[in-house]
PDB file of N, CA and C in Angstrom:
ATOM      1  N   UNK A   1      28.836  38.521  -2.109  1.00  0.00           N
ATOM      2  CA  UNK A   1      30.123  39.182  -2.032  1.00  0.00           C
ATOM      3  C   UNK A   1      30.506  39.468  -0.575  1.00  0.00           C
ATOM      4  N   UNK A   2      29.632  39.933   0.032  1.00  0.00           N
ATOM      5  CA  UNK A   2      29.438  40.098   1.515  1.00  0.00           C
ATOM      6  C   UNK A   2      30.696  38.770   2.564  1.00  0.00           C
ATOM      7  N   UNK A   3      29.448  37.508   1.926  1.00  0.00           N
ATOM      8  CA  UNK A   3      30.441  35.986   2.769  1.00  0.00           C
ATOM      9  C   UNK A   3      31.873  36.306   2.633  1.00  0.00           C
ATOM     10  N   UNK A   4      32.351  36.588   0.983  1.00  0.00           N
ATOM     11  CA  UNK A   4      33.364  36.415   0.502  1.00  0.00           C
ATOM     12  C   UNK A   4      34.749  37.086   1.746  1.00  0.00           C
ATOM     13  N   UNK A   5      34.320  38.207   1.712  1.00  0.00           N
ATOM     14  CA  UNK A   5      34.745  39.361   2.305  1.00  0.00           C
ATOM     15  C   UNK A   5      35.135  38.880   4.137  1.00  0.00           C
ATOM     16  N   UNK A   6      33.718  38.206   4.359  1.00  0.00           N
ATOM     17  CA  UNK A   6      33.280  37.960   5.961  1.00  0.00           C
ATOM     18  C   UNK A   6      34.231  36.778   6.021  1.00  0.00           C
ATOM     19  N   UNK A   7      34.548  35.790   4.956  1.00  0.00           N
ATOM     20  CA  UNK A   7      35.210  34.370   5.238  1.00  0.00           C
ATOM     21  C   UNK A   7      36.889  35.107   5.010  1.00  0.00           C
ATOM     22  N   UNK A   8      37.282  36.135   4.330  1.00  0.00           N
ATOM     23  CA  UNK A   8      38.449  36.376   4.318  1.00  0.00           C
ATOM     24  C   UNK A   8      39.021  37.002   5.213  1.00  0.00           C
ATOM     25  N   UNK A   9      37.994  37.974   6.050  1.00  0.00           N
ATOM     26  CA  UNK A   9      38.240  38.440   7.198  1.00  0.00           C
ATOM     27  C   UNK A   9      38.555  37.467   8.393  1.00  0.00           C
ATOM     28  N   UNK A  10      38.008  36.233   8.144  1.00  0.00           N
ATOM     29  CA  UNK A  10      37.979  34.885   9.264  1.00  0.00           C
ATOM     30  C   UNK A  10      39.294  33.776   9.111  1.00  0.00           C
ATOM     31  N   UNK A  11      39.758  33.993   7.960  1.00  0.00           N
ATOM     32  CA  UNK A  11      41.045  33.792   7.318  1.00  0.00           C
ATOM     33  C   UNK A  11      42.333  34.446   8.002  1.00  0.00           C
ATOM     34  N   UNK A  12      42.213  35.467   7.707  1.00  0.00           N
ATOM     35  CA  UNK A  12      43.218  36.791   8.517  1.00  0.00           C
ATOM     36  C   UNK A  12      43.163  35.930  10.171  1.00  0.00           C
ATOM     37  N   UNK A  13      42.278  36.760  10.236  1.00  0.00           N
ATOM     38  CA  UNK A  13      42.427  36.383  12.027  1.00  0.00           C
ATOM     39  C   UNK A  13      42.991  35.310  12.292  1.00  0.00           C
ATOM     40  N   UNK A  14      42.378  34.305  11.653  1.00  0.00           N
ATOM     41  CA  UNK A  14      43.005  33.038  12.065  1.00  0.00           C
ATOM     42  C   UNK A  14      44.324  33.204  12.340  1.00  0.00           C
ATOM     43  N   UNK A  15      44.754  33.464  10.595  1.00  0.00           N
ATOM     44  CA  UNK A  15      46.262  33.337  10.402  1.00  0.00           C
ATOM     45  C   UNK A  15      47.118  34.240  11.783  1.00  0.00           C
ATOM     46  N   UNK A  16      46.176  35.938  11.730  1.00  0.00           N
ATOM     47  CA  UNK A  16      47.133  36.721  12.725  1.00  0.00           C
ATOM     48  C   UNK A  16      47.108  36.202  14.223  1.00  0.00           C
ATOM     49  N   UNK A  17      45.986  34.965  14.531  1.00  0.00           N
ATOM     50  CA  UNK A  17      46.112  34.513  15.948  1.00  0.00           C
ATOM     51  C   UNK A  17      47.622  33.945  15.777  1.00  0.00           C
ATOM     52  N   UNK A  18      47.272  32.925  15.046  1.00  0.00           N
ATOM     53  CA  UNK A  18      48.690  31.984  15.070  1.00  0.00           C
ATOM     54  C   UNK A  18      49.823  32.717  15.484  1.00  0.00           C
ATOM     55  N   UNK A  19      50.554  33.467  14.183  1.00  0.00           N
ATOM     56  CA  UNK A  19      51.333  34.572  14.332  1.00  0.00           C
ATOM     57  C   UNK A  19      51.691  35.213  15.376  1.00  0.00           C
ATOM     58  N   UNK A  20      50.886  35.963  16.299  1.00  0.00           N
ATOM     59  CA  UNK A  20      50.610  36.477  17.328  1.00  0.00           C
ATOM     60  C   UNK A  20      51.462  35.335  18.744  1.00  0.00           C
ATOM     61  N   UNK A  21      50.655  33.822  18.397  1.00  0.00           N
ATOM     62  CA  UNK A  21      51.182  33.142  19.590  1.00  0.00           C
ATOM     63  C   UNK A  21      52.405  33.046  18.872  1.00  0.00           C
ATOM     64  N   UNK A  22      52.933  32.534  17.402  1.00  0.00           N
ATOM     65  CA  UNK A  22      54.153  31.895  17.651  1.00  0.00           C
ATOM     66  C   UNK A  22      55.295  33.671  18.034  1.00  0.00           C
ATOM     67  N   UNK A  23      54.515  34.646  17.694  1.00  0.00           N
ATOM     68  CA  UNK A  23      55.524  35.908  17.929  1.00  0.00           C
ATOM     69  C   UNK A  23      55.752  36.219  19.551  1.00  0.00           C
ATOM     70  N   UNK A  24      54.708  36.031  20.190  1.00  0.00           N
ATOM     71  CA  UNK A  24      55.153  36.081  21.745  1.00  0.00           C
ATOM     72  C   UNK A  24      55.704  34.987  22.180  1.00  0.00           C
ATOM     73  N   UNK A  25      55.294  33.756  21.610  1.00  0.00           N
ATOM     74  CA  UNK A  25      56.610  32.560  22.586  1.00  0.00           C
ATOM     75  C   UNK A  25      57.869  33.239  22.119  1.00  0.00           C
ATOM     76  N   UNK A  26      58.602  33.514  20.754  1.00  0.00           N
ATOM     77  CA  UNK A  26      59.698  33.557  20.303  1.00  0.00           C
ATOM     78  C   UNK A  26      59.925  35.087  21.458  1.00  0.00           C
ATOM     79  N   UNK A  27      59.421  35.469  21.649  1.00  0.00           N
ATOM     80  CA  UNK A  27      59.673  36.782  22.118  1.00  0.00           C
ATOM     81  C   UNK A  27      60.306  36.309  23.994  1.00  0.00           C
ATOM     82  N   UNK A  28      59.240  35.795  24.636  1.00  0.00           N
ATOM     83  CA  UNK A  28      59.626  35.440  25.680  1.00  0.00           C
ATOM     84  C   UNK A  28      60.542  34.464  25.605  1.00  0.00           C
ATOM     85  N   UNK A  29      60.833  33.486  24.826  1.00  0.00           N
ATOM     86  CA  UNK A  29      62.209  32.491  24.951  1.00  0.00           C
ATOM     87  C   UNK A  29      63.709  33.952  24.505  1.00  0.00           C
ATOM     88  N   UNK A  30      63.642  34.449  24.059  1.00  0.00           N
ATOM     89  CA  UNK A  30      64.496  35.234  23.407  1.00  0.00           C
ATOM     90  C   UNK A  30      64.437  36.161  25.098  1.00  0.00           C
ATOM     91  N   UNK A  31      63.299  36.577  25.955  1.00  0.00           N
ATOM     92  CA  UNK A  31      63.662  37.335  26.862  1.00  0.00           C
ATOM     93  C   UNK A  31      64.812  36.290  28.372  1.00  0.00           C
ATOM     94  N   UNK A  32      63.992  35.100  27.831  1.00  0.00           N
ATOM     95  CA  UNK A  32      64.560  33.940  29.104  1.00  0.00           C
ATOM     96  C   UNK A  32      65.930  33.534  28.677  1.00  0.00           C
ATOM     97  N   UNK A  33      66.786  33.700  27.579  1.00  0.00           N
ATOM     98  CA  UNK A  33      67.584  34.146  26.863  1.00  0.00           C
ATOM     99  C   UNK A  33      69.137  34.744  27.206  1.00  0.00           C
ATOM    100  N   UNK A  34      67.982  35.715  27.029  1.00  0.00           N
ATOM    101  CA  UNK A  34      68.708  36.929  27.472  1.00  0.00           C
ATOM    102  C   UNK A  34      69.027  37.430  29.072  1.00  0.00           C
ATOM    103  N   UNK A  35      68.562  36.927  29.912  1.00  0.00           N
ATOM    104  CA  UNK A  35      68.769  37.005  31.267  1.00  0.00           C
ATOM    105  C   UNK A  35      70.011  36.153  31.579  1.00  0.00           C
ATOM    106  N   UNK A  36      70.344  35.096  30.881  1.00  0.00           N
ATOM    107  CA  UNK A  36      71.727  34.246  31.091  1.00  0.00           C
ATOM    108  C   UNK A  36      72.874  35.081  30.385  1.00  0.00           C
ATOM    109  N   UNK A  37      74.129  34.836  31.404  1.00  0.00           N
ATOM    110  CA  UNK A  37      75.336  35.534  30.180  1.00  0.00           C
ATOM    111  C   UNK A  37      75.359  34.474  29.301  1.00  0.00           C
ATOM    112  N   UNK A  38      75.431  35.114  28.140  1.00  0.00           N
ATOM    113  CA  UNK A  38      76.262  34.409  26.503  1.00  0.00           C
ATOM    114  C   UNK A  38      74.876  33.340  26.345  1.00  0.00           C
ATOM    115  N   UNK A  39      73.523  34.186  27.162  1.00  0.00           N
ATOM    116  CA  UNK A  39      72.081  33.435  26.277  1.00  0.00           C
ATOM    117  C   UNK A  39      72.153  32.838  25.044  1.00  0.00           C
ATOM    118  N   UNK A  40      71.924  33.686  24.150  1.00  0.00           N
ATOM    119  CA  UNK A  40      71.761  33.394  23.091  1.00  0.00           C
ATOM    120  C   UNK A  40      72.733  32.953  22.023  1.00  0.00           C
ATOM    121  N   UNK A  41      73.873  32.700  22.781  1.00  0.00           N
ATOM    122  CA  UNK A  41      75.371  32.119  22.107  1.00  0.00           C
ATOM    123  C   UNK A  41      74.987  30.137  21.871  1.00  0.00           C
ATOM    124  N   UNK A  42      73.691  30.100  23.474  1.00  0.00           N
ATOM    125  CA  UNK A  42      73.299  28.654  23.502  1.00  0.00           C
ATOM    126  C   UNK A  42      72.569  28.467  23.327  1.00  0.00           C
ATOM    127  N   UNK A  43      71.733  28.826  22.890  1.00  0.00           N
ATOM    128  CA  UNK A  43      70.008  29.490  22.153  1.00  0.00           C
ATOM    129  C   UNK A  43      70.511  28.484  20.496  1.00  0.00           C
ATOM    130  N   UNK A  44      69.696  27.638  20.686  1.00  0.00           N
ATOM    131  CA  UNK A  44      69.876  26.607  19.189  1.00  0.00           C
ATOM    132  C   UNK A  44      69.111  27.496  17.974  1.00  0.00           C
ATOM    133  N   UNK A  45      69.517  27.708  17.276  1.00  0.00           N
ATOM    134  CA  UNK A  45      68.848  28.478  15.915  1.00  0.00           C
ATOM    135  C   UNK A  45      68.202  30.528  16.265  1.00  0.00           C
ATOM    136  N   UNK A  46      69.508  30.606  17.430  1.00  0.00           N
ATOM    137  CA  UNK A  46      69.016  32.151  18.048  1.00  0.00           C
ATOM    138  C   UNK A  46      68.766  33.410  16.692  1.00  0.00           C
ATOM    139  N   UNK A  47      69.890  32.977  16.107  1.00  0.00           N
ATOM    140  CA  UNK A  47      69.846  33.726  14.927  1.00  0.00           C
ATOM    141  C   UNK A  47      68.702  33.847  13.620  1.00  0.00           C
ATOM    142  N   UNK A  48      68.044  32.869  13.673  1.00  0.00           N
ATOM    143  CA  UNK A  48      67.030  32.806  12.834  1.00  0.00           C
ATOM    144  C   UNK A  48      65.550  32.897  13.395  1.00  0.00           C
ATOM    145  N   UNK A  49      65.537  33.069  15.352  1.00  0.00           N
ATOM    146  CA  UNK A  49      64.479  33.387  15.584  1.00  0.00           C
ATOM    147  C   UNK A  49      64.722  34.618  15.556  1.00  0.00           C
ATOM    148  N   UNK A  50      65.891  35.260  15.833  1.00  0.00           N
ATOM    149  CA  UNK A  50      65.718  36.596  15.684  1.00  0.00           C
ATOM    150  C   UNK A  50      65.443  37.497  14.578  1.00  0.00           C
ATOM    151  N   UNK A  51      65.911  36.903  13.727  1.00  0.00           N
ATOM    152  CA  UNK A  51      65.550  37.478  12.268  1.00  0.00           C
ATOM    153  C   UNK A  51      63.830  37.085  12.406  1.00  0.00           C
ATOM    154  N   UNK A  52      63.541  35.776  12.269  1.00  0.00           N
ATOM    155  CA  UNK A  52      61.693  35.640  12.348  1.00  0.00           C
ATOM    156  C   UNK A  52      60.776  36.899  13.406  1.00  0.00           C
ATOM    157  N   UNK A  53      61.307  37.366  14.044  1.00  0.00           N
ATOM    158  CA  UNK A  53      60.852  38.606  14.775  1.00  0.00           C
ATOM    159  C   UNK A  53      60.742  39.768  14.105  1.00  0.00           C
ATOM    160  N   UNK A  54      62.213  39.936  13.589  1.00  0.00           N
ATOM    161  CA  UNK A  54      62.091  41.106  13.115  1.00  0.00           C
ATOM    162  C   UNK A  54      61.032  41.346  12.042  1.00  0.00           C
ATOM    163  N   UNK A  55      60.920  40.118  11.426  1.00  0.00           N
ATOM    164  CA  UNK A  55      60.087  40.234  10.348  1.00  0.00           C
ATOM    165  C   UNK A  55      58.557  40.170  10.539  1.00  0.00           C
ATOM    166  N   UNK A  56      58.477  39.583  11.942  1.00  0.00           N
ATOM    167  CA  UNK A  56      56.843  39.632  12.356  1.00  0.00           C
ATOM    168  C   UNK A  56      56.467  40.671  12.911  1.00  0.00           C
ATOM    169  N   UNK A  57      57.512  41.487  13.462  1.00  0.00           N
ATOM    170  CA  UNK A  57      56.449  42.844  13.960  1.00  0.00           C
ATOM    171  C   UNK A  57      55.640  43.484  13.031  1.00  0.00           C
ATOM    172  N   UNK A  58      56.210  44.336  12.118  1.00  0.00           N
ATOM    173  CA  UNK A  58      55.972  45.239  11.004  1.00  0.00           C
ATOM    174  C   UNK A  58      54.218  44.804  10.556  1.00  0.00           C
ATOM    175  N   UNK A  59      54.306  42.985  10.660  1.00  0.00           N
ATOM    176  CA  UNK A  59      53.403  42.524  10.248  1.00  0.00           C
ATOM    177  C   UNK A  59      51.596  43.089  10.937  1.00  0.00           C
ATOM    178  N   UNK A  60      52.086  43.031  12.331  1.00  0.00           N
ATOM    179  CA  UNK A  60      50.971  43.211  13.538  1.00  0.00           C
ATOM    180  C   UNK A  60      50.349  44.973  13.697  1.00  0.00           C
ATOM    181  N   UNK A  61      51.655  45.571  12.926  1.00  0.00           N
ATOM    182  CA  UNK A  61      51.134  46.932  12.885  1.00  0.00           C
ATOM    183  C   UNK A  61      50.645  47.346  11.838  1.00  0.00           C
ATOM    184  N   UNK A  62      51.079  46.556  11.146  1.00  0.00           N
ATOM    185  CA  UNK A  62      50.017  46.520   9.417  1.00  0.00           C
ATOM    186  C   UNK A  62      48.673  46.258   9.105  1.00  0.00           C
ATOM    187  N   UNK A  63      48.650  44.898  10.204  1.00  0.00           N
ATOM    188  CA  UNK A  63      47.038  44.387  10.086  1.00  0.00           C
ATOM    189  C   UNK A  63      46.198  45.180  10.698  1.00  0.00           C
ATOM    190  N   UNK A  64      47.148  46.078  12.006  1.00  0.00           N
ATOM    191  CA  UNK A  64      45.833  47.009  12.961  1.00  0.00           C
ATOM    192  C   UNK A  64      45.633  48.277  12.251  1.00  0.00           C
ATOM    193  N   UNK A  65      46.897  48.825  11.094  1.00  0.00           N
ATOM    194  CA  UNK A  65      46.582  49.980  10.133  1.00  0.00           C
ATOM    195  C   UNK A  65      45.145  49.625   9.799  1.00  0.00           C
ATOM    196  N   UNK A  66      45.401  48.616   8.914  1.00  0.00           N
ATOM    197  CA  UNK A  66      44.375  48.119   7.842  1.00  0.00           C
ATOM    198  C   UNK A  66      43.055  48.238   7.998  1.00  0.00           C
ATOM    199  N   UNK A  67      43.195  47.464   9.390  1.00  0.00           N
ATOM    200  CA  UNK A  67      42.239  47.561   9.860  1.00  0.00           C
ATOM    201  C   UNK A  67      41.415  48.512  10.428  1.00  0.00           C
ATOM    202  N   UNK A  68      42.190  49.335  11.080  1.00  0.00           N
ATOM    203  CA  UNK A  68      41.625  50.948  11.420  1.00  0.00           C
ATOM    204  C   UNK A  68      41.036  51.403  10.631  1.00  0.00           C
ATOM    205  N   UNK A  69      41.942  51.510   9.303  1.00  0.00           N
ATOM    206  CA  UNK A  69      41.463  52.076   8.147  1.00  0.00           C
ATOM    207  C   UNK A  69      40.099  51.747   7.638  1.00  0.00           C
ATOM    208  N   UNK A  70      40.146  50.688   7.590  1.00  0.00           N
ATOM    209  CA  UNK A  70      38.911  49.484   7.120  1.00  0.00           C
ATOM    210  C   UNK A  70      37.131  50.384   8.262  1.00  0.00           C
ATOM    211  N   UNK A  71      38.131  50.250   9.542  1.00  0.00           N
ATOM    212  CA  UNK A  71      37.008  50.854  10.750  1.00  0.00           C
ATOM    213  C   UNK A  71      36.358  52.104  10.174  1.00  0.00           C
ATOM    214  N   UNK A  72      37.626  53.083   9.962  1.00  0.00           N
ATOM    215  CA  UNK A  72      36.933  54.444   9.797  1.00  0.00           C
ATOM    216  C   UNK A  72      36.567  54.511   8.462  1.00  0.00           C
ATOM    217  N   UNK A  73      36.759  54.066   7.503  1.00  0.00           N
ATOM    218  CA  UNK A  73      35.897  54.575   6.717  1.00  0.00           C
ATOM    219  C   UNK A  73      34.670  53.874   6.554  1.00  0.00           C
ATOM    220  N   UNK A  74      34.330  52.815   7.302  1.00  0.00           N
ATOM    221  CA  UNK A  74      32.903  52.382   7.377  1.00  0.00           C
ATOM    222  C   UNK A  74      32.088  53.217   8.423  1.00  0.00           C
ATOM    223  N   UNK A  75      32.536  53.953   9.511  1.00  0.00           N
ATOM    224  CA  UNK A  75      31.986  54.650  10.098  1.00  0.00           C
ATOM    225  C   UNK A  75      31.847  56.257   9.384  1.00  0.00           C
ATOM    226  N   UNK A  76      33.004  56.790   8.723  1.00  0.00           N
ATOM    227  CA  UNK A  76      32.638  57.899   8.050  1.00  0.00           C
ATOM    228  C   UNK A  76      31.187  57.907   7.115  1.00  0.00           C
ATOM    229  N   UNK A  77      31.364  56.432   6.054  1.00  0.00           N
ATOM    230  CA  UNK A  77      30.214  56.105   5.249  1.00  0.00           C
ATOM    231  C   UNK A  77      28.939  55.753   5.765  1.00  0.00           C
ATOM    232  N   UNK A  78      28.871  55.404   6.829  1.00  0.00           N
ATOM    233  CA  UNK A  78      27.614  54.958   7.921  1.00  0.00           C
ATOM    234  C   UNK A  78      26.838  56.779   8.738  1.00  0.00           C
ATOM    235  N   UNK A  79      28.139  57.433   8.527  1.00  0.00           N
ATOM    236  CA  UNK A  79      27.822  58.861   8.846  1.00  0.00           C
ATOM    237  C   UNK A  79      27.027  59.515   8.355  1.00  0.00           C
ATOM    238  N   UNK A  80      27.984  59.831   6.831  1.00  0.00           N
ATOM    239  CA  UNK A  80      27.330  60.501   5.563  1.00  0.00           C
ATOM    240  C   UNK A  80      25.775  60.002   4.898  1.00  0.00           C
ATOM    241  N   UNK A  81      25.933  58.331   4.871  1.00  0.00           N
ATOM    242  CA  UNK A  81      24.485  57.987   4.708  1.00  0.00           C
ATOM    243  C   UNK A  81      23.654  58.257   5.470  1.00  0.00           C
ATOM    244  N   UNK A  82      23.947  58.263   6.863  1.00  0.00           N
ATOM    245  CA  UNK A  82      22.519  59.094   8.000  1.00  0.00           C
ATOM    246  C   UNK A  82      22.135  60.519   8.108  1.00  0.00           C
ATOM    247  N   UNK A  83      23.551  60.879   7.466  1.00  0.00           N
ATOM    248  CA  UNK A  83      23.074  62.635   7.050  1.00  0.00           C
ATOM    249  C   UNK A  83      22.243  62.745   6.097  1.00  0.00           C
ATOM    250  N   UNK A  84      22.442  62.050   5.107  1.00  0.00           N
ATOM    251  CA  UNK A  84      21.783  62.041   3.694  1.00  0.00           C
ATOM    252  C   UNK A  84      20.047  61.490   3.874  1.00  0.00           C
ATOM    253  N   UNK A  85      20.450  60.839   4.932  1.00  0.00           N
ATOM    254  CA  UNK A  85      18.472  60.067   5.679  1.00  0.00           C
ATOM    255  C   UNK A  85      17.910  61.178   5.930  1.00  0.00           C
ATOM    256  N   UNK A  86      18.594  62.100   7.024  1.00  0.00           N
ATOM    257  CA  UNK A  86      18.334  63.243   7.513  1.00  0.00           C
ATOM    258  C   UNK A  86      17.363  63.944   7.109  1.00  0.00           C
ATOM    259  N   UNK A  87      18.764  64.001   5.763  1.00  0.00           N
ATOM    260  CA  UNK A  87      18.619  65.782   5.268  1.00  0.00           C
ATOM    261  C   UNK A  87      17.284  65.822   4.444  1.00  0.00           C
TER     262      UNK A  87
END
């Protein structure tokens, strides 16, 4: 069950590398853009990278929730079991 878990975690990443690069190119073409007047008036498909943004942030702060989450409660449980060695 362990692999299962370890190969889905290797899954994610993958996927959130990708993500990650195609969200910062779109980000910096959208900034190189925007430095021209009426950028993004000549920006071929501006409108639909911009929407693809909006929709990828939300994403990047979700996976690092998750993941936090994921962090602390393996460290809370790694806690309580060494108290319990302890005690």
């Amino acid at each position: 069950m362990s692999q299962f878990y370890q190969s889905i975690e290797h899954l994610i990443a993958k996927v959130m590398f990708y993500l990650t690069i195609l969200f910062l190119s779109l980000v910096a073409i959208i900034i190189q853009y925007l430095q021209i007047d009426n950028g993004l008036d000549r920006l071929l498909f501006s409108r639909q990278i911009v929407t693809v943004l909006w929709i990828l942030w939300p994403l990047f702060f979700l996976e690092r929730l998750i993941y936090f989450t994921q962090k602390l409660r393996a460290t809370f449980h790694a806690k309580v079991s060494l108290r319990e060695t302890l005690a």
